[in-house]
PDB file of N, CA and C in Angstrom:
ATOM      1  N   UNK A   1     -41.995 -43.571 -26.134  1.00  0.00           N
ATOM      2  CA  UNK A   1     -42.526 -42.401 -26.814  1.00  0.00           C
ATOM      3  C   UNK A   1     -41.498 -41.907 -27.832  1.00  0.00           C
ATOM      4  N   UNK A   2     -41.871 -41.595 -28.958  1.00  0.00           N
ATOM      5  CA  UNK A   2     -41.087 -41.266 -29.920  1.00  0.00           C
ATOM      6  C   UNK A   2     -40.626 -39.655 -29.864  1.00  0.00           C
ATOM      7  N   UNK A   3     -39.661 -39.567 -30.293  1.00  0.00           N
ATOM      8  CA  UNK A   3     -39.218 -37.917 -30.403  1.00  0.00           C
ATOM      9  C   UNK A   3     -39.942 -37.198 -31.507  1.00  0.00           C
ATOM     10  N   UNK A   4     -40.728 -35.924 -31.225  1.00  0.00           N
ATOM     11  CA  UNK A   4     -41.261 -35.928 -32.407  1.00  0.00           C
ATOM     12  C   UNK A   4     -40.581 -34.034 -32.449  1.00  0.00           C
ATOM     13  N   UNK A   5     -39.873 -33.705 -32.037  1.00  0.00           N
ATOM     14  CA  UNK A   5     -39.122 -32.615 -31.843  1.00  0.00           C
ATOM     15  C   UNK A   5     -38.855 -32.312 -33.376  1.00  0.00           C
ATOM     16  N   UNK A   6     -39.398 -31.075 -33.840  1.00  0.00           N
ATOM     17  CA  UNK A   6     -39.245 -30.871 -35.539  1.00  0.00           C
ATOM     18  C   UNK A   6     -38.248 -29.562 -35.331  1.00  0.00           C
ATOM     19  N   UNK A   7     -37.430 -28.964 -36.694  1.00  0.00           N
ATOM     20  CA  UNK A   7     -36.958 -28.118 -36.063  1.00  0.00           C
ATOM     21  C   UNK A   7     -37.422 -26.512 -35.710  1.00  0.00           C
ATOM     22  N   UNK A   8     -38.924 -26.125 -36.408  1.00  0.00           N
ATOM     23  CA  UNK A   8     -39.484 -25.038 -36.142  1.00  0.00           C
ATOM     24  C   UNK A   8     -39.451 -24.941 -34.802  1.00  0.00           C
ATOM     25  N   UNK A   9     -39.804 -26.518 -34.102  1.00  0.00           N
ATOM     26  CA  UNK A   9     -39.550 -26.340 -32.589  1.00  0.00           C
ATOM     27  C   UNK A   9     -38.716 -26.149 -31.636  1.00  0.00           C
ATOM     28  N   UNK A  10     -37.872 -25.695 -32.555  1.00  0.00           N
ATOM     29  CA  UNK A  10     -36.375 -25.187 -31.413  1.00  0.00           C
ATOM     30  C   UNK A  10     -36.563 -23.447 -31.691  1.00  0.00           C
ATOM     31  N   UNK A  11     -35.714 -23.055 -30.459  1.00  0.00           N
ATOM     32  CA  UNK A  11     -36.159 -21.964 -30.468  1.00  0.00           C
ATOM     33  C   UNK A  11     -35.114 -21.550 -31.127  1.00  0.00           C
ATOM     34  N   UNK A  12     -35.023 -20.067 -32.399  1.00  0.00           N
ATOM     35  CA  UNK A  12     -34.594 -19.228 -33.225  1.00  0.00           C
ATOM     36  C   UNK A  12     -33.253 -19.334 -33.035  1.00  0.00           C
ATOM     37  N   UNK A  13     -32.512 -18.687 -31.765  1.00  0.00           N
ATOM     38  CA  UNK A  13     -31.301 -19.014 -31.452  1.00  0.00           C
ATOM     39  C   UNK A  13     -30.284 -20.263 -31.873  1.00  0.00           C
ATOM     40  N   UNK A  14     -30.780 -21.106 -32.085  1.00  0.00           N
ATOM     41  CA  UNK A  14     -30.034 -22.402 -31.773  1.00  0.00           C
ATOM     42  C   UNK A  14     -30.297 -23.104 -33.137  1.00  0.00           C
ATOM     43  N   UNK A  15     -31.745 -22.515 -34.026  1.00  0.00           N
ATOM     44  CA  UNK A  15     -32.003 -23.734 -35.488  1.00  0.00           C
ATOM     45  C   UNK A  15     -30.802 -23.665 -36.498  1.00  0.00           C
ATOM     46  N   UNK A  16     -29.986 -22.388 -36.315  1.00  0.00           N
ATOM     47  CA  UNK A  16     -28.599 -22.917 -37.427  1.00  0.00           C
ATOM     48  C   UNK A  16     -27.628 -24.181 -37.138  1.00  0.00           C
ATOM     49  N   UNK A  17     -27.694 -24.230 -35.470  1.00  0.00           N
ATOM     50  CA  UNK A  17     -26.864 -25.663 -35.122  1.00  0.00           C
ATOM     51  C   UNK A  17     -27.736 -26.586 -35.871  1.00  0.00           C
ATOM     52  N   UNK A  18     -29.053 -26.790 -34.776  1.00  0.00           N
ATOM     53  CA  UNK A  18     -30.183 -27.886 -35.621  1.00  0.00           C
ATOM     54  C   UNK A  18     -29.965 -28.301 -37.130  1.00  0.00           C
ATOM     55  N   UNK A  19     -30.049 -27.186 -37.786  1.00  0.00           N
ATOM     56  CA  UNK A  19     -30.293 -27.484 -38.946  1.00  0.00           C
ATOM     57  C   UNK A  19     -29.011 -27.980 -39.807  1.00  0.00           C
ATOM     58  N   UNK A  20     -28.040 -27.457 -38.924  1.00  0.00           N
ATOM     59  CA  UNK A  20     -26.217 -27.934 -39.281  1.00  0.00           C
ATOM     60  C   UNK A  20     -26.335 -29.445 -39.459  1.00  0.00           C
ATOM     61  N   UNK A  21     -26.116 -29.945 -37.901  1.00  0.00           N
ATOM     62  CA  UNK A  21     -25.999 -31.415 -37.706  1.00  0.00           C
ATOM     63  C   UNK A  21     -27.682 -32.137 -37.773  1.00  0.00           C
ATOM     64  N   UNK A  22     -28.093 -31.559 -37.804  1.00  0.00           N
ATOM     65  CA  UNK A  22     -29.590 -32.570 -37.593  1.00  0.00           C
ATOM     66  C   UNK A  22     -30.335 -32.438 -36.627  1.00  0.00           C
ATOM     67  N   UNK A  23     -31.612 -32.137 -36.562  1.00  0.00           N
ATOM     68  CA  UNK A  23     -32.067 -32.724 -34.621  1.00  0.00           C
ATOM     69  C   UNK A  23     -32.039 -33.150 -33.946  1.00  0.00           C
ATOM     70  N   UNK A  24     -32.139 -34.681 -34.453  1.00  0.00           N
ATOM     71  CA  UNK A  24     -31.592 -36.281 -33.976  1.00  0.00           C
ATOM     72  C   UNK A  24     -29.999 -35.555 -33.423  1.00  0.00           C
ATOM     73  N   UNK A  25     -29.011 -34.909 -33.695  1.00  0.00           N
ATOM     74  CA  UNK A  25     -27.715 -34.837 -33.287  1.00  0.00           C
ATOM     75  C   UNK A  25     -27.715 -33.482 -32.219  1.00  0.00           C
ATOM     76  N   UNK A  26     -28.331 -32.349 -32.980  1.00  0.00           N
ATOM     77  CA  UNK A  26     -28.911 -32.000 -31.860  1.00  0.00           C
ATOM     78  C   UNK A  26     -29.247 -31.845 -30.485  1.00  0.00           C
ATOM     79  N   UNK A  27     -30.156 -32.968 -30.713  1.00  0.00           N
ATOM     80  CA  UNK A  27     -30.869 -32.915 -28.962  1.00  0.00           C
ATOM     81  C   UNK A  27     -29.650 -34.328 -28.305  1.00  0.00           C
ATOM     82  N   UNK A  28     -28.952 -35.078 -29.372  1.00  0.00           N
ATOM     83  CA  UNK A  28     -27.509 -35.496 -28.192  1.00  0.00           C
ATOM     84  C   UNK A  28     -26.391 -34.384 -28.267  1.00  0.00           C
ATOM     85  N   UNK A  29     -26.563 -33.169 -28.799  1.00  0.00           N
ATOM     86  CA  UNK A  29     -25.638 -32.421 -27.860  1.00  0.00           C
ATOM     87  C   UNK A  29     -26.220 -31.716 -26.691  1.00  0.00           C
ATOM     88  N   UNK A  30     -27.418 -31.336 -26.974  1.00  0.00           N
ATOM     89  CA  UNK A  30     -28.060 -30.530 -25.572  1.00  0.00           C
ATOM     90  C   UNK A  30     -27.975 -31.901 -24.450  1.00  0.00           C
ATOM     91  N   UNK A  31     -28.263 -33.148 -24.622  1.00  0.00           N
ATOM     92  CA  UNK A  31     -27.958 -34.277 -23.422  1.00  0.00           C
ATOM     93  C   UNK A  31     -26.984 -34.324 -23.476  1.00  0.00           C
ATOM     94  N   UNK A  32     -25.484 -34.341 -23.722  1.00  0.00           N
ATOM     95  CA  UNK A  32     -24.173 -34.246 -23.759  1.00  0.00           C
ATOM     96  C   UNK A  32     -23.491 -32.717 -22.978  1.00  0.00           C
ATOM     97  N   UNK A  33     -24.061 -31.762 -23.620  1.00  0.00           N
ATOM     98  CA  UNK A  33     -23.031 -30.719 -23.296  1.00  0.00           C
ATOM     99  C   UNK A  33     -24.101 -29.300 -22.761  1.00  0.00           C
ATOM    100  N   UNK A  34     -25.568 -29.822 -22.867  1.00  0.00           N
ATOM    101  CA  UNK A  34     -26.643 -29.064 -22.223  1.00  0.00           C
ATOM    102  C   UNK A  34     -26.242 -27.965 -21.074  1.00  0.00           C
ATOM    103  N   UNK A  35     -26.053 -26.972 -20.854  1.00  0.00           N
ATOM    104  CA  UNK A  35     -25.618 -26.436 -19.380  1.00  0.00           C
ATOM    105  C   UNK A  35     -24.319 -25.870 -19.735  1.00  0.00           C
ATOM    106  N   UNK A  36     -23.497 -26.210 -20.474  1.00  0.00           N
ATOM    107  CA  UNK A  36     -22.481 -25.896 -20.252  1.00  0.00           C
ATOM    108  C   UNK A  36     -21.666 -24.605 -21.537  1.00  0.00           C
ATOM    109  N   UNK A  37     -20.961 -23.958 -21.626  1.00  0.00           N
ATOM    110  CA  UNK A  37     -20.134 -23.235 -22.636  1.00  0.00           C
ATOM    111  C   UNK A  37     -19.557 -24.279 -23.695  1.00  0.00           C
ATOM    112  N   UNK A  38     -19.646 -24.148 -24.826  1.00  0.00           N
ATOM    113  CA  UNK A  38     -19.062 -24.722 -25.591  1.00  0.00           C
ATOM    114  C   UNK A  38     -18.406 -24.196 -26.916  1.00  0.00           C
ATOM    115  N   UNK A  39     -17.055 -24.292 -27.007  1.00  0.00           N
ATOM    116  CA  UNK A  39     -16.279 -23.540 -27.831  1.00  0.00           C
ATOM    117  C   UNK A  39     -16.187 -24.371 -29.048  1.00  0.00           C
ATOM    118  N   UNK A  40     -16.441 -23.870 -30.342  1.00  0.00           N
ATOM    119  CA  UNK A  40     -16.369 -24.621 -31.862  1.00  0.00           C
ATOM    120  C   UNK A  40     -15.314 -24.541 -32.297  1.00  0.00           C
ATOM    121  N   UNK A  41     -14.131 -25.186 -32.981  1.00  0.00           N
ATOM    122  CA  UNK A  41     -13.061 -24.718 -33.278  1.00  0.00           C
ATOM    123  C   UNK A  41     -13.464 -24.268 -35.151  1.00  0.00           C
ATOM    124  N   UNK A  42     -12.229 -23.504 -35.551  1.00  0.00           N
ATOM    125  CA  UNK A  42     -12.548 -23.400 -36.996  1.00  0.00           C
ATOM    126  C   UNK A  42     -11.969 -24.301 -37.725  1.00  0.00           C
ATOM    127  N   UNK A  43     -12.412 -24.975 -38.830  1.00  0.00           N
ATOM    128  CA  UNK A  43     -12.125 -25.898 -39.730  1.00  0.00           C
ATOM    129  C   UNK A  43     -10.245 -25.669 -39.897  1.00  0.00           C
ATOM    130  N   UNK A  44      -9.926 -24.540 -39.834  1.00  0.00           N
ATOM    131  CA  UNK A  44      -8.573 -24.348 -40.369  1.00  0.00           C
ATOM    132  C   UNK A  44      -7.726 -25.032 -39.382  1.00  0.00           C
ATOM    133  N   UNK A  45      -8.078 -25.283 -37.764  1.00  0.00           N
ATOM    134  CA  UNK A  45      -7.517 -25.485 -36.339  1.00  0.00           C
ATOM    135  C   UNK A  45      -7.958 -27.320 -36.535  1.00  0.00           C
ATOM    136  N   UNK A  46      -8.720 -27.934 -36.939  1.00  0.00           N
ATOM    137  CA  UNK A  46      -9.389 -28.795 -36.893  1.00  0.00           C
ATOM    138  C   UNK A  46      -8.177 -29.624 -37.981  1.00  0.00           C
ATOM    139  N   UNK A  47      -7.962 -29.150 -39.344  1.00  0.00           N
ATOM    140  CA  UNK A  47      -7.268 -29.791 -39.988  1.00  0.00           C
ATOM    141  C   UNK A  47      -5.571 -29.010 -39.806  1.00  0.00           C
ATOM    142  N   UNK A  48      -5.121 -28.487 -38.936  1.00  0.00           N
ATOM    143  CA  UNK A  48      -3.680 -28.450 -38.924  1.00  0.00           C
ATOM    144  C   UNK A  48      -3.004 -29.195 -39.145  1.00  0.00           C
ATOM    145  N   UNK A  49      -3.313 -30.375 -37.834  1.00  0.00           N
ATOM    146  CA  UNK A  49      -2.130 -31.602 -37.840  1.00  0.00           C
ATOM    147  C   UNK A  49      -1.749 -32.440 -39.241  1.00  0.00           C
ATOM    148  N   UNK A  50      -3.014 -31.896 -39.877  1.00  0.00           N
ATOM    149  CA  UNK A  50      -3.236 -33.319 -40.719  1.00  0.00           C
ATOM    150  C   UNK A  50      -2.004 -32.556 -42.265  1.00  0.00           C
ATOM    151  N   UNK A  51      -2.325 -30.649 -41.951  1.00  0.00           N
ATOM    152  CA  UNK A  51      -1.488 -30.072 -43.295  1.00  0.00           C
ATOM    153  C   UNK A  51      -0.412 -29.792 -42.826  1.00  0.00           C
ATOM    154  N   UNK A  52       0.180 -29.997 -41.210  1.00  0.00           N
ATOM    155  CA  UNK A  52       1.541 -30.078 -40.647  1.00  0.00           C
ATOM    156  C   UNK A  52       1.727 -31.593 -41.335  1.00  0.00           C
ATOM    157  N   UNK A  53       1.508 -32.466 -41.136  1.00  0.00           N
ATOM    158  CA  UNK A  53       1.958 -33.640 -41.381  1.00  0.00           C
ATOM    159  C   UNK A  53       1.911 -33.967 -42.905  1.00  0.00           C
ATOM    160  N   UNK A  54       1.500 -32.939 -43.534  1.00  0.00           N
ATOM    161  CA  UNK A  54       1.675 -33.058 -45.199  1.00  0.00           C
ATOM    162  C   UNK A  54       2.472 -32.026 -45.283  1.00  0.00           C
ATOM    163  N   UNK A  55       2.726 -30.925 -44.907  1.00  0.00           N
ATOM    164  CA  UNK A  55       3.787 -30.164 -45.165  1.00  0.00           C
ATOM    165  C   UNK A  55       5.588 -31.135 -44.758  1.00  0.00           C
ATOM    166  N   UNK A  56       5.645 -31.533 -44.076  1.00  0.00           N
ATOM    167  CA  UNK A  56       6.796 -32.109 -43.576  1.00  0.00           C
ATOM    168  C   UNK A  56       6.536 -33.512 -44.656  1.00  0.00           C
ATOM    169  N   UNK A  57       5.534 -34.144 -45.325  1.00  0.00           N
ATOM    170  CA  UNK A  57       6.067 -35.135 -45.970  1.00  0.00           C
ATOM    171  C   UNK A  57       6.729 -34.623 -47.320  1.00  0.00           C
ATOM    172  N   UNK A  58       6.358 -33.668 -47.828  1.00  0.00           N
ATOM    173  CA  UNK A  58       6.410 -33.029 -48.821  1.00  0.00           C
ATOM    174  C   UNK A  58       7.562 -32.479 -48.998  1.00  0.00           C
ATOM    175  N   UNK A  59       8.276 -32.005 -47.902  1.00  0.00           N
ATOM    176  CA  UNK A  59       8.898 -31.058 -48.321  1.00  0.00           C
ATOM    177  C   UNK A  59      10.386 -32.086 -48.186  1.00  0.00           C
ATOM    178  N   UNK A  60      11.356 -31.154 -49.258  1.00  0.00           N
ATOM    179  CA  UNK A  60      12.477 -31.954 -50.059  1.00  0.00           C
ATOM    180  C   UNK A  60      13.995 -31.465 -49.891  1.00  0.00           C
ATOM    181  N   UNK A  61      14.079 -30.769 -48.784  1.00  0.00           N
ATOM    182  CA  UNK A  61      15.308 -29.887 -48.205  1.00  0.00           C
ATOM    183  C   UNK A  61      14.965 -28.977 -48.372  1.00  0.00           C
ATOM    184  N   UNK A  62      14.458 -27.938 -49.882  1.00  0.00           N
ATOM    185  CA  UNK A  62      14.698 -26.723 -49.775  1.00  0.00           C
ATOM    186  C   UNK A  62      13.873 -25.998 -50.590  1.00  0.00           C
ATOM    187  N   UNK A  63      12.195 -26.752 -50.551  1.00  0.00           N
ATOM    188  CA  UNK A  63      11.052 -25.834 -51.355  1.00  0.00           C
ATOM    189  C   UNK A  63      10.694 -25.446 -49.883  1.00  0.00           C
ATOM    190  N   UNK A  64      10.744 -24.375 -49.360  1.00  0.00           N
ATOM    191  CA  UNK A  64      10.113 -23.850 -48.893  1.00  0.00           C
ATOM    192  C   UNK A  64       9.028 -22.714 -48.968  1.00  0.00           C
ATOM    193  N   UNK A  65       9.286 -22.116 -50.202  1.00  0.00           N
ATOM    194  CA  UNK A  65       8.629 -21.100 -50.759  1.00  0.00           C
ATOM    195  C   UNK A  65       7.303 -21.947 -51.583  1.00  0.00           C
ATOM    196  N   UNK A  66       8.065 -22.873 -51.981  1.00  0.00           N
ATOM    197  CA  UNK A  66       6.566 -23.674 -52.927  1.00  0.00           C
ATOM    198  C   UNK A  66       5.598 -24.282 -52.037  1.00  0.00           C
ATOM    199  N   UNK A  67       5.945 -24.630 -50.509  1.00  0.00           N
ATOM    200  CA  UNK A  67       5.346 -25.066 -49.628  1.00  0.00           C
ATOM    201  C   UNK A  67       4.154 -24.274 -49.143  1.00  0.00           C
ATOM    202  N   UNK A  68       5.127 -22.962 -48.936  1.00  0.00           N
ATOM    203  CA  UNK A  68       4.191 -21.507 -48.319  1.00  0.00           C
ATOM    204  C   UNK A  68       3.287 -21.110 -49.564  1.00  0.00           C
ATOM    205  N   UNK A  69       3.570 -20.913 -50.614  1.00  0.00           N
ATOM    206  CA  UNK A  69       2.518 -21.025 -51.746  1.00  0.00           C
ATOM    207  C   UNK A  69       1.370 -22.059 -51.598  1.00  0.00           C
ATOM    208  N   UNK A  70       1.662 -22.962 -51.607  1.00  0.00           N
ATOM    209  CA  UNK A  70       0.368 -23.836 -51.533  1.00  0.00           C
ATOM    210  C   UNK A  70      -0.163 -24.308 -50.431  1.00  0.00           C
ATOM    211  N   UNK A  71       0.346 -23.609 -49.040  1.00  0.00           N
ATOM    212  CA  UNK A  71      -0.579 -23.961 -47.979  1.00  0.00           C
ATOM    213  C   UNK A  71      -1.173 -22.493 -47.217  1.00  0.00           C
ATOM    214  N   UNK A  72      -0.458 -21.200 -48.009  1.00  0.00           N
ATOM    215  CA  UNK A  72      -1.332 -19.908 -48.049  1.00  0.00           C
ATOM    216  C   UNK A  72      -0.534 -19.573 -46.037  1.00  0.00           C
ATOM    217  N   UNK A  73       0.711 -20.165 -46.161  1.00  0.00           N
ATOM    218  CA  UNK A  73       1.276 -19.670 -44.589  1.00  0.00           C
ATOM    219  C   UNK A  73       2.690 -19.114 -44.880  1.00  0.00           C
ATOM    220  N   UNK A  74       3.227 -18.228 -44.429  1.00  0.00           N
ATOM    221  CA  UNK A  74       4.593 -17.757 -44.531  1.00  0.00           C
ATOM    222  C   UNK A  74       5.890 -18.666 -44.952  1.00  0.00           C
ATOM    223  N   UNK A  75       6.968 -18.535 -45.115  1.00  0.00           N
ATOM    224  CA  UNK A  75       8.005 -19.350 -44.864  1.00  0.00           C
ATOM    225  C   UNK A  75       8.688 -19.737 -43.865  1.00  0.00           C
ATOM    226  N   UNK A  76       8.584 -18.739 -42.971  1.00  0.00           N
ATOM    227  CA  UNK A  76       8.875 -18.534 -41.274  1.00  0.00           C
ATOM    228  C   UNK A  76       8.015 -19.945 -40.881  1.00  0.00           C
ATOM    229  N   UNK A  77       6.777 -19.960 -40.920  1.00  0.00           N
ATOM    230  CA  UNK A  77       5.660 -20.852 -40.177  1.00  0.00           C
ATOM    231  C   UNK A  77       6.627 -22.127 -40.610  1.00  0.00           C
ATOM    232  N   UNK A  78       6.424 -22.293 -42.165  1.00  0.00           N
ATOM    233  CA  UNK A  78       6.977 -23.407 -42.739  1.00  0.00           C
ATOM    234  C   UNK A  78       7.985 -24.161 -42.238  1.00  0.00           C
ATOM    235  N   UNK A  79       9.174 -23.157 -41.689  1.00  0.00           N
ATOM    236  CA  UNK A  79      10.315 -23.942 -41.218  1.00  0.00           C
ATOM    237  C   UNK A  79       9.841 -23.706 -39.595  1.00  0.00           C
ATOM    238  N   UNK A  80       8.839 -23.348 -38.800  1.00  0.00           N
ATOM    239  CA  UNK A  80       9.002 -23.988 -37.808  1.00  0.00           C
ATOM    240  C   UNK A  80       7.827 -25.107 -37.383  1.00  0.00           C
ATOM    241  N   UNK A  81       7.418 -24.943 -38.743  1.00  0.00           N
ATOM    242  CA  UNK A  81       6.103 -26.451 -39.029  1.00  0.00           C
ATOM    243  C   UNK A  81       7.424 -27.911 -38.692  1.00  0.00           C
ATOM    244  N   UNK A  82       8.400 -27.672 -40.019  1.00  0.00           N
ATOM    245  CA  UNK A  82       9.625 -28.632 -39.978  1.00  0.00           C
ATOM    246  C   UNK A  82      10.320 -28.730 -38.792  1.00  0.00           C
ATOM    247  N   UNK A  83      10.997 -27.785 -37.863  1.00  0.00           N
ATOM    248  CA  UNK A  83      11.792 -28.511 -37.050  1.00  0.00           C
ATOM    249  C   UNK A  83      10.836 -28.807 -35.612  1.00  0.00           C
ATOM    250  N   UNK A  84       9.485 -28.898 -35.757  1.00  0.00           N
ATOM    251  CA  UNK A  84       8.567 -29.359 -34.533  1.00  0.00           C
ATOM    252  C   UNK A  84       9.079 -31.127 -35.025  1.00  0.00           C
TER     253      UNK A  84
END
């Protein structure tokens, strides 16, 4: 039997996910994580590692200020982005 689940047919609550990822993706998260709490992280938490690991390639002994300029975080953060 085919899925014929459209998304008017989800109920109000939930069609901004639906309509986010898809239905098809959807109804494998309600079979995946159905029942349970589920916490979203924010895009900013999601790409850290990736602007920790470009902050430390980048940086050249002693821009630290040009660092904190273009990644919109203190200088404090900056140098303890570096000695992690």
């Amino acid at each position: 039997m085919k899925n014929t689940l459209k998304l008017e047919d989800i109920p109000v609550s939930y069609r901004d996910i639906a309509d986010t990822v898809g239905v098809d993706s959807f109804i494998k998260l309600c079979k995946r994580f159905g029942g349970t709490n589920m916490y979203v992280p924010t895009p900013r938490s999601v790409f850290k590692p990736i602007r920790d690991a470009n902050i430390k390639k980048e940086f050249n002994g002693s821009n630290y200020r040009e660092l904190s300029l273009k990644y919109g975080i203190c200088e404090t953060q900056i140098r303890k982005i570096l000695s992690k």
